[in-house]
N, C-alpha and C. Protein backbone atom coordinates (compact mmCIF):
# COMPACT_ATOMS: atom_id res chain seq x y z
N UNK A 1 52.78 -35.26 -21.91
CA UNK A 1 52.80 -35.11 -23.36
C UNK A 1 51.43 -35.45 -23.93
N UNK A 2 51.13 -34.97 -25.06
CA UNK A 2 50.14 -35.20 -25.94
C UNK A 2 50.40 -36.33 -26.68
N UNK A 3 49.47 -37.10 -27.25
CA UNK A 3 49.06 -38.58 -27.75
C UNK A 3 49.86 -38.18 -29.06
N UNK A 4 49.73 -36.88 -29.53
CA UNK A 4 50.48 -36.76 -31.02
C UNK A 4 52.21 -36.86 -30.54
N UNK A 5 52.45 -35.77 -29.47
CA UNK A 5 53.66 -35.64 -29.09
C UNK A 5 54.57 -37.10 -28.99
N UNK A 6 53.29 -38.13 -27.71
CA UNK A 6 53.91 -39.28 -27.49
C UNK A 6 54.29 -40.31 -29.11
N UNK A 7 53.57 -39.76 -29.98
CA UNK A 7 53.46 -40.62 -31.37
C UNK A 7 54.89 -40.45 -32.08
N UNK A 8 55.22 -38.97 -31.85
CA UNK A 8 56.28 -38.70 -32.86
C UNK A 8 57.54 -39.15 -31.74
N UNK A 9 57.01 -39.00 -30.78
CA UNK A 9 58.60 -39.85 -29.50
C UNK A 9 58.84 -41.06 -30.18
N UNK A 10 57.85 -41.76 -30.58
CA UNK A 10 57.58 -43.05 -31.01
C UNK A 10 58.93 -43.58 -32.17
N UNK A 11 58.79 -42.53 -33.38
CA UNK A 11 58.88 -42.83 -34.23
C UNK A 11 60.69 -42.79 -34.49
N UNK A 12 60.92 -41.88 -33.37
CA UNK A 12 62.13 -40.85 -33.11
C UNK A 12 63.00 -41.90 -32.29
N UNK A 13 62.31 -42.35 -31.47
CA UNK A 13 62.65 -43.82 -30.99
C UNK A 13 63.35 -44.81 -31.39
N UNK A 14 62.32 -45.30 -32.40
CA UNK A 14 62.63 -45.94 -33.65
C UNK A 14 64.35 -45.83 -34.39
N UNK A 15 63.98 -44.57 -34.98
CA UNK A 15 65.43 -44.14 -35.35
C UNK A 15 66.67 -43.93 -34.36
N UNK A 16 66.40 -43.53 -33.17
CA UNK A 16 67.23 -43.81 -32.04
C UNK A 16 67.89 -45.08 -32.05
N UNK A 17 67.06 -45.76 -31.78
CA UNK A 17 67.40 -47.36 -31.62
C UNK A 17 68.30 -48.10 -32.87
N UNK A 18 68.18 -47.70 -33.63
CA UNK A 18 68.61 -48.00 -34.80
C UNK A 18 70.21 -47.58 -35.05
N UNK A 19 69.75 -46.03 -35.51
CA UNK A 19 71.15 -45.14 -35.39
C UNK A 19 72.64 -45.03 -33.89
N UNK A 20 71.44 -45.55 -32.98
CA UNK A 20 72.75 -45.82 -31.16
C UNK A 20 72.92 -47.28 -31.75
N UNK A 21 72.34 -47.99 -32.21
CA UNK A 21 72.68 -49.72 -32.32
C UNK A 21 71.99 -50.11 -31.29
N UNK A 22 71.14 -49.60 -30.15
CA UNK A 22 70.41 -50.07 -29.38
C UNK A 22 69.06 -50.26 -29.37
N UNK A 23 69.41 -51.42 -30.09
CA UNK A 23 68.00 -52.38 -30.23
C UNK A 23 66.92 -52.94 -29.59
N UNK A 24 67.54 -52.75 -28.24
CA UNK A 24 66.57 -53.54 -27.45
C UNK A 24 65.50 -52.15 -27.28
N UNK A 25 65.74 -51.12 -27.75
CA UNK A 25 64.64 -49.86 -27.92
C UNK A 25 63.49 -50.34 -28.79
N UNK A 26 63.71 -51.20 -29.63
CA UNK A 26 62.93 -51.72 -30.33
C UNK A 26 61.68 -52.23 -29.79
N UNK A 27 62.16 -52.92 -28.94
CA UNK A 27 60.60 -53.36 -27.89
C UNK A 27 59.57 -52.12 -27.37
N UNK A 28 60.50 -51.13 -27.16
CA UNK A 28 59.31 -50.01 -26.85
C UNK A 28 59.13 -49.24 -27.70
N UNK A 29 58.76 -49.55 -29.52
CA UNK A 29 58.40 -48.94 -30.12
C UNK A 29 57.21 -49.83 -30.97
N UNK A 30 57.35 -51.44 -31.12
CA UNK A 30 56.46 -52.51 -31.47
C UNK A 30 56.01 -52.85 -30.50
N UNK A 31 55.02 -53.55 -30.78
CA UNK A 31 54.09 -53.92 -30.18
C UNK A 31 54.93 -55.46 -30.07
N UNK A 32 54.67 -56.63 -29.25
CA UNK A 32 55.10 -57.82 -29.52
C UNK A 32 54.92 -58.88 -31.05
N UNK A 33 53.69 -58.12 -30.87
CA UNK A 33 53.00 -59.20 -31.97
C UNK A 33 52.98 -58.16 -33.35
N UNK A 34 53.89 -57.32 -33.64
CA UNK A 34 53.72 -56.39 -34.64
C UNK A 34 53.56 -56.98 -36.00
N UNK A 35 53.77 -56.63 -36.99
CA UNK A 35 53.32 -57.06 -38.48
C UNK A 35 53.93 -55.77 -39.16
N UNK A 36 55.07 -55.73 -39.61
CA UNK A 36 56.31 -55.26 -40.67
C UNK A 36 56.37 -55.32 -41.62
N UNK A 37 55.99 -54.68 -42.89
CA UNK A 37 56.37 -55.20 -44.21
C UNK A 37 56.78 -53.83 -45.00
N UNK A 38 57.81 -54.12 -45.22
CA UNK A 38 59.06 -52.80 -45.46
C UNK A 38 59.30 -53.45 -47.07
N UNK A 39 58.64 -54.23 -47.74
CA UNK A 39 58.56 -54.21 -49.55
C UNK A 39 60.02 -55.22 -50.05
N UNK A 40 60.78 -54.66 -50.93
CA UNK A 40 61.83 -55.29 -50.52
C UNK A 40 62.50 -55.96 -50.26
N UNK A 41 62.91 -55.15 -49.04
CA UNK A 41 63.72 -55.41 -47.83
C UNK A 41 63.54 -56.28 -46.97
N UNK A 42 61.78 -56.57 -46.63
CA UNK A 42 61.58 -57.66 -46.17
C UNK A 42 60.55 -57.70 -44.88
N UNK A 43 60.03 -58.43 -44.60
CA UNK A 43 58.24 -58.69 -44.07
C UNK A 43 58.82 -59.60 -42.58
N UNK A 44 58.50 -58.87 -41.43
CA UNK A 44 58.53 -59.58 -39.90
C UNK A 44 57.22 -59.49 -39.42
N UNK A 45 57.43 -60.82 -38.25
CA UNK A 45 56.29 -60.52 -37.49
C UNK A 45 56.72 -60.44 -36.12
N UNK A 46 56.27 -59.69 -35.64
CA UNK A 46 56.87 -59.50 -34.39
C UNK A 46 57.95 -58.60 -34.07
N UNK A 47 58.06 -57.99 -32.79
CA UNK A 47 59.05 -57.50 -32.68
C UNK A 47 60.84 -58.08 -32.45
N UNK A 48 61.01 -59.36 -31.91
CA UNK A 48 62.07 -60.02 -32.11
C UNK A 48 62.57 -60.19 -33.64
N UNK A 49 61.78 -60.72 -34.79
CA UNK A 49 61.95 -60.65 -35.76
C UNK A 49 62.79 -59.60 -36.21
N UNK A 50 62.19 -58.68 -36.24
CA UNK A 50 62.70 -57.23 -36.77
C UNK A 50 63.75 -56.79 -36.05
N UNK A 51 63.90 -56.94 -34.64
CA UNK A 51 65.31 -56.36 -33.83
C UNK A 51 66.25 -57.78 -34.28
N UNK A 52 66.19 -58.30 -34.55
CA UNK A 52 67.17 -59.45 -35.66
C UNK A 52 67.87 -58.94 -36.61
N UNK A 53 67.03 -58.35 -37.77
CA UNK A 53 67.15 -58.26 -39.11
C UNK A 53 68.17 -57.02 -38.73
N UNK A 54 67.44 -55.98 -38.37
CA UNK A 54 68.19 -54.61 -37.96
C UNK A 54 69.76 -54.68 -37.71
N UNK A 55 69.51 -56.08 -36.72
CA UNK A 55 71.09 -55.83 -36.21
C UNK A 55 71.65 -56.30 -36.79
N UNK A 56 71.69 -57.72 -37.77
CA UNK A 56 72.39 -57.88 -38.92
C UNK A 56 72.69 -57.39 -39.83
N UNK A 57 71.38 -56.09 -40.44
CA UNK A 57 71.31 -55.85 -41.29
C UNK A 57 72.15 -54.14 -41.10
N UNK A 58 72.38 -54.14 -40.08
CA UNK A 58 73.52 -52.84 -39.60
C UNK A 58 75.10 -52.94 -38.99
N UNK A 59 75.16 -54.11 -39.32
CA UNK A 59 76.27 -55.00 -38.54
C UNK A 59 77.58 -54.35 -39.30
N UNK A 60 77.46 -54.02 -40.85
CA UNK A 60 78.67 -53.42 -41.42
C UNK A 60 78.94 -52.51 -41.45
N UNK A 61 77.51 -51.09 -41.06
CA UNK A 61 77.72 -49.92 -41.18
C UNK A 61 78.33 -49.17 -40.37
N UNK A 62 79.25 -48.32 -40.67
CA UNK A 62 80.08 -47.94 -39.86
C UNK A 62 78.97 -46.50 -39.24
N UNK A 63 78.18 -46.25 -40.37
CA UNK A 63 77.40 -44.68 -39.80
C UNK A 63 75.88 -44.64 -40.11
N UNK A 64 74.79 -44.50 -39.37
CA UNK A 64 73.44 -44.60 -39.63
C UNK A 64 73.07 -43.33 -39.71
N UNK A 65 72.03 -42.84 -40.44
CA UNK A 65 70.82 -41.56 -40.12
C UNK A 65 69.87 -41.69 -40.35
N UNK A 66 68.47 -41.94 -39.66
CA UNK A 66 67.38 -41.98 -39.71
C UNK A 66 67.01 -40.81 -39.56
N UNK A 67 66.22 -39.95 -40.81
CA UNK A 67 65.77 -38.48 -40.57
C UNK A 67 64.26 -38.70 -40.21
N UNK A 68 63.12 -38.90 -39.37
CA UNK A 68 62.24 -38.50 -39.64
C UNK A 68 61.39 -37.26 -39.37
N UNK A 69 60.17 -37.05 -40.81
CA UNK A 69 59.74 -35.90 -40.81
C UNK A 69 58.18 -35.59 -41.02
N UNK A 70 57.85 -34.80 -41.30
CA UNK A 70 55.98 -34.63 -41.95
C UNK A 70 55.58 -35.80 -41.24
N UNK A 71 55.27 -35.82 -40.41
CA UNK A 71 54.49 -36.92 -39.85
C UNK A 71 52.93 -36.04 -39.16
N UNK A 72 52.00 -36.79 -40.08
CA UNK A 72 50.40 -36.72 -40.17
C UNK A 72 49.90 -37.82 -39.29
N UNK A 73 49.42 -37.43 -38.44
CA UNK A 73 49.18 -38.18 -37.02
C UNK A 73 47.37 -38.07 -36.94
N UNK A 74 46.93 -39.22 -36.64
CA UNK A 74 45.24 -39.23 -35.84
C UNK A 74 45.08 -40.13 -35.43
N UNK A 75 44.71 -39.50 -34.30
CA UNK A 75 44.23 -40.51 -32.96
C UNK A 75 42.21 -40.83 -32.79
N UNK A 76 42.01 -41.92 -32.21
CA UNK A 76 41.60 -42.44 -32.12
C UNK A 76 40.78 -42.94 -31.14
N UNK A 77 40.70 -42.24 -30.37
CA UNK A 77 40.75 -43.35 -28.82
C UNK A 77 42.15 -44.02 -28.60
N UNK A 78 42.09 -45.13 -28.20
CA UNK A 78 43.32 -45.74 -27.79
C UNK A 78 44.08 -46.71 -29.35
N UNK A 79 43.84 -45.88 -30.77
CA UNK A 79 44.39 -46.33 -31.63
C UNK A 79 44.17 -45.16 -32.19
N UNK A 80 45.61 -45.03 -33.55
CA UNK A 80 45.97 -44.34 -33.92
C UNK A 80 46.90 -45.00 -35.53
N UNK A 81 46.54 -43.97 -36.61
CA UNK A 81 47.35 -43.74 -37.69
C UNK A 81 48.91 -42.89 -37.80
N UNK A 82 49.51 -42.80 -38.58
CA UNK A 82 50.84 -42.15 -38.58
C UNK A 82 51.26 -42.30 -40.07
N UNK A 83 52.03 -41.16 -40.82
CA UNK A 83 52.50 -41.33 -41.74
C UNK A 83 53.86 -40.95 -41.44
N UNK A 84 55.10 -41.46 -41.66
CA UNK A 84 56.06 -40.75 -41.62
C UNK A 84 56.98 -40.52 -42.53
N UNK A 85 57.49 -39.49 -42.81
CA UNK A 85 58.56 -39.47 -44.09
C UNK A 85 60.10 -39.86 -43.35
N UNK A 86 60.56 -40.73 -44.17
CA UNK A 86 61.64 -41.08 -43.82
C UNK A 86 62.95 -41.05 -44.71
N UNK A 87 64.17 -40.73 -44.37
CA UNK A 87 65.40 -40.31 -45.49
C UNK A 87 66.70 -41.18 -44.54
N UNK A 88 66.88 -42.48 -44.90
CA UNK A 88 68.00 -42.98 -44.09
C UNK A 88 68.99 -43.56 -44.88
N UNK A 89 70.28 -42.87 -43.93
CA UNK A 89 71.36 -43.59 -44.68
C UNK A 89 72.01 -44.02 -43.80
N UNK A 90 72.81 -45.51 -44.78
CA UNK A 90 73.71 -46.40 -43.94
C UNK A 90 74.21 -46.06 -44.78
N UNK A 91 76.14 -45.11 -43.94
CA UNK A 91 77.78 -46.01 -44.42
C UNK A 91 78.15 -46.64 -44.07
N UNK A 92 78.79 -47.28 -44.83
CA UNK A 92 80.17 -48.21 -44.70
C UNK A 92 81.19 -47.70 -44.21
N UNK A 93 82.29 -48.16 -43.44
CA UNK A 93 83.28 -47.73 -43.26
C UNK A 93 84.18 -47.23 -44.41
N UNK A 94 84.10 -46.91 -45.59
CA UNK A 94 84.64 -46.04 -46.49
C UNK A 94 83.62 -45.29 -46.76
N UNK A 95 82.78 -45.30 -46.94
CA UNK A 95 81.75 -43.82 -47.08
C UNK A 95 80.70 -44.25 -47.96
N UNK A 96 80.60 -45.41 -48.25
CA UNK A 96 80.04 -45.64 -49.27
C UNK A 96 78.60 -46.36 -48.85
N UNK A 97 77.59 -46.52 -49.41
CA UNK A 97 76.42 -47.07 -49.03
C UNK A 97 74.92 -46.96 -49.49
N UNK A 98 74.12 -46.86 -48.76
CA UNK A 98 72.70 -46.39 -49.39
C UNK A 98 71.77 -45.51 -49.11
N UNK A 99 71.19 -44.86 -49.96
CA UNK A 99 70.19 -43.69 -49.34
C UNK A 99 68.76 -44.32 -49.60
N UNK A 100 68.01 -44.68 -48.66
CA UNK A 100 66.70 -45.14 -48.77
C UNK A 100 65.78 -44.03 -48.66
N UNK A 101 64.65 -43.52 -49.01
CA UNK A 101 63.96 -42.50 -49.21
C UNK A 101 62.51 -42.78 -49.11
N UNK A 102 61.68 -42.58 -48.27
CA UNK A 102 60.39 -43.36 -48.67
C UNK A 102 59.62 -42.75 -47.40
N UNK A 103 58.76 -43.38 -47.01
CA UNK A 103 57.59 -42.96 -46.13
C UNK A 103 56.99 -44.53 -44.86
N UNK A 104 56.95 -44.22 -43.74
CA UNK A 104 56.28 -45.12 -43.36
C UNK A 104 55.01 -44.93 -42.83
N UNK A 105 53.72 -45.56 -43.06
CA UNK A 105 52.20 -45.79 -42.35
C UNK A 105 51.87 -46.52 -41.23
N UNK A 106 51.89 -46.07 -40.32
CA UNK A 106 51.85 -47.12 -38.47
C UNK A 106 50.36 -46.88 -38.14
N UNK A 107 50.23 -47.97 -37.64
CA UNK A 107 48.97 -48.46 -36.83
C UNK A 107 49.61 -48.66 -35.81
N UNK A 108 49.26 -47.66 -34.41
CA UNK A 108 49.48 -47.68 -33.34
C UNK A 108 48.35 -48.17 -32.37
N UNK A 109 48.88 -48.35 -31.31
CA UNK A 109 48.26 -49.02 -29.92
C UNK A 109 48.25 -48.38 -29.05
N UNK A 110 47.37 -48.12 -27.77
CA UNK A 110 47.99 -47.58 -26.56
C UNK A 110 47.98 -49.01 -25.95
N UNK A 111 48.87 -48.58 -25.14
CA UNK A 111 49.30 -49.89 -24.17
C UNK A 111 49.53 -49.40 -22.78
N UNK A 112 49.52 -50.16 -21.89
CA UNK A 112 49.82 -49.90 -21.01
C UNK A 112 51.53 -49.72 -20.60
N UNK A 113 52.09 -49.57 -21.35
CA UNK A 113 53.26 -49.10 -20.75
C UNK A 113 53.48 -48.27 -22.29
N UNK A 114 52.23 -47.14 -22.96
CA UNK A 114 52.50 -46.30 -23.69
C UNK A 114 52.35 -46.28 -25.44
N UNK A 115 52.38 -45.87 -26.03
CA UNK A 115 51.79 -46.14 -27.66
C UNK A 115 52.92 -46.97 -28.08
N UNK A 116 51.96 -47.94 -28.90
CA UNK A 116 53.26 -48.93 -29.41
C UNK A 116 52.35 -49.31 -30.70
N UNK A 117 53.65 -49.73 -32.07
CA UNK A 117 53.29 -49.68 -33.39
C UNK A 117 52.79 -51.09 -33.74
N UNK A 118 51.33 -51.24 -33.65
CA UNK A 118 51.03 -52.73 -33.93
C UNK A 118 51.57 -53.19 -35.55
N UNK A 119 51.41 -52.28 -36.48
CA UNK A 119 51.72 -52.44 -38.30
C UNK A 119 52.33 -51.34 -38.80
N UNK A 120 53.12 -51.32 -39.61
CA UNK A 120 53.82 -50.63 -40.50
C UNK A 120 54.03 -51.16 -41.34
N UNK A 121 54.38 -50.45 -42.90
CA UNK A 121 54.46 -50.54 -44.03
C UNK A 121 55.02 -49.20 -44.17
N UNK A 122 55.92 -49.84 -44.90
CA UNK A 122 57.06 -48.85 -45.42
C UNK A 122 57.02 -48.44 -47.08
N UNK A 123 56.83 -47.78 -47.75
CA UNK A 123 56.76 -47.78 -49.13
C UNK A 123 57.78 -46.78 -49.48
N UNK A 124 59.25 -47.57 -50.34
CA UNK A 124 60.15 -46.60 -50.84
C UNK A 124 59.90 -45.81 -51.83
N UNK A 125 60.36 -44.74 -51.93
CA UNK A 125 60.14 -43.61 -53.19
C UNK A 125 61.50 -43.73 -53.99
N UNK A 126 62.69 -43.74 -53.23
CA UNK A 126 63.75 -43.70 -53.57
C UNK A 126 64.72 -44.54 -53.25
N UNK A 127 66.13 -45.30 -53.92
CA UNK A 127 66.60 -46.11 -53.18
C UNK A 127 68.23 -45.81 -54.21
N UNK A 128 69.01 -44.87 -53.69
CA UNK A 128 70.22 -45.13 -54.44
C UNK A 128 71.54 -45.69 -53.96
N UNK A 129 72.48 -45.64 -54.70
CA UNK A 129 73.77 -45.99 -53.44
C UNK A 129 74.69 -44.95 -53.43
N UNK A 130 75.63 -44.69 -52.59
CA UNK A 130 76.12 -43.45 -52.26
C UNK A 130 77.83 -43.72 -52.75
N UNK A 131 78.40 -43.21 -52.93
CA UNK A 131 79.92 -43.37 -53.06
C UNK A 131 80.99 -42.27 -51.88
N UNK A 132 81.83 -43.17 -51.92
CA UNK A 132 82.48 -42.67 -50.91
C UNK A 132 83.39 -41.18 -51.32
């Protein structure tokens, strides 16, 4: 794969991990020592941090979708930018819940076991709640 290709695996990952509930995917998308700040919602460091929050913070939803899209990618040498558009919703087990809407900016790494997201920042555009 290509460094862009491997970028958007990255991100797709991400939402994988999230949307299966399998978190421990999380490690191969941060870096250890990452730096998170999603506004909000709320600021980690590290990747344990954040595979915490996630799983609490998905613990009620009965249904996830992480869409991501337009993602504007440049590489670097062995670092790299990323923009990604993102459209995710958590239900509840009645249908009800939230549509988050917004974009995320990654500072990536190569690593030796593959590109991993040293920073992100998340900036919402949109944030409503959904009815069942």
């Amino acid at each position: 794969m290509t460094d862009r290709e491997e970028l958007i695996e990255l991100t797709i990952r991400y939402a994988t991990a999230i949307d299966s509930r399998q978190y421990q995917l999380l490690s191969t998308v941060f870096t250890a020592d990452a730096e998170l700040d999603y506004g909000e919602v709320g600021r980690w460091t590290g990747v344990a941090e954040v595979t915490e929050f996630m799983d609490l913070a998905h613990a009620g939803a009965a249904n996830t979708m992480h869409r991501m899209s337009n993602q504007v990618i440049a590489v670097d040498g062995d670092t790299a930018t990323a923009r990604t558009y993102v459209d995710a919703l958590i239900l509840g087990p009645d249908g009800s819940g939230v549509n988050a809407i917004g974009f995320y900016d990654d500072e990536a790494v190569r690593t030796a076991d593959g590109w991993r997201i040293s920073k992100r920042t998340f900036t919402s555009v949109r944030l409503t709640m959904v009815g069942a």
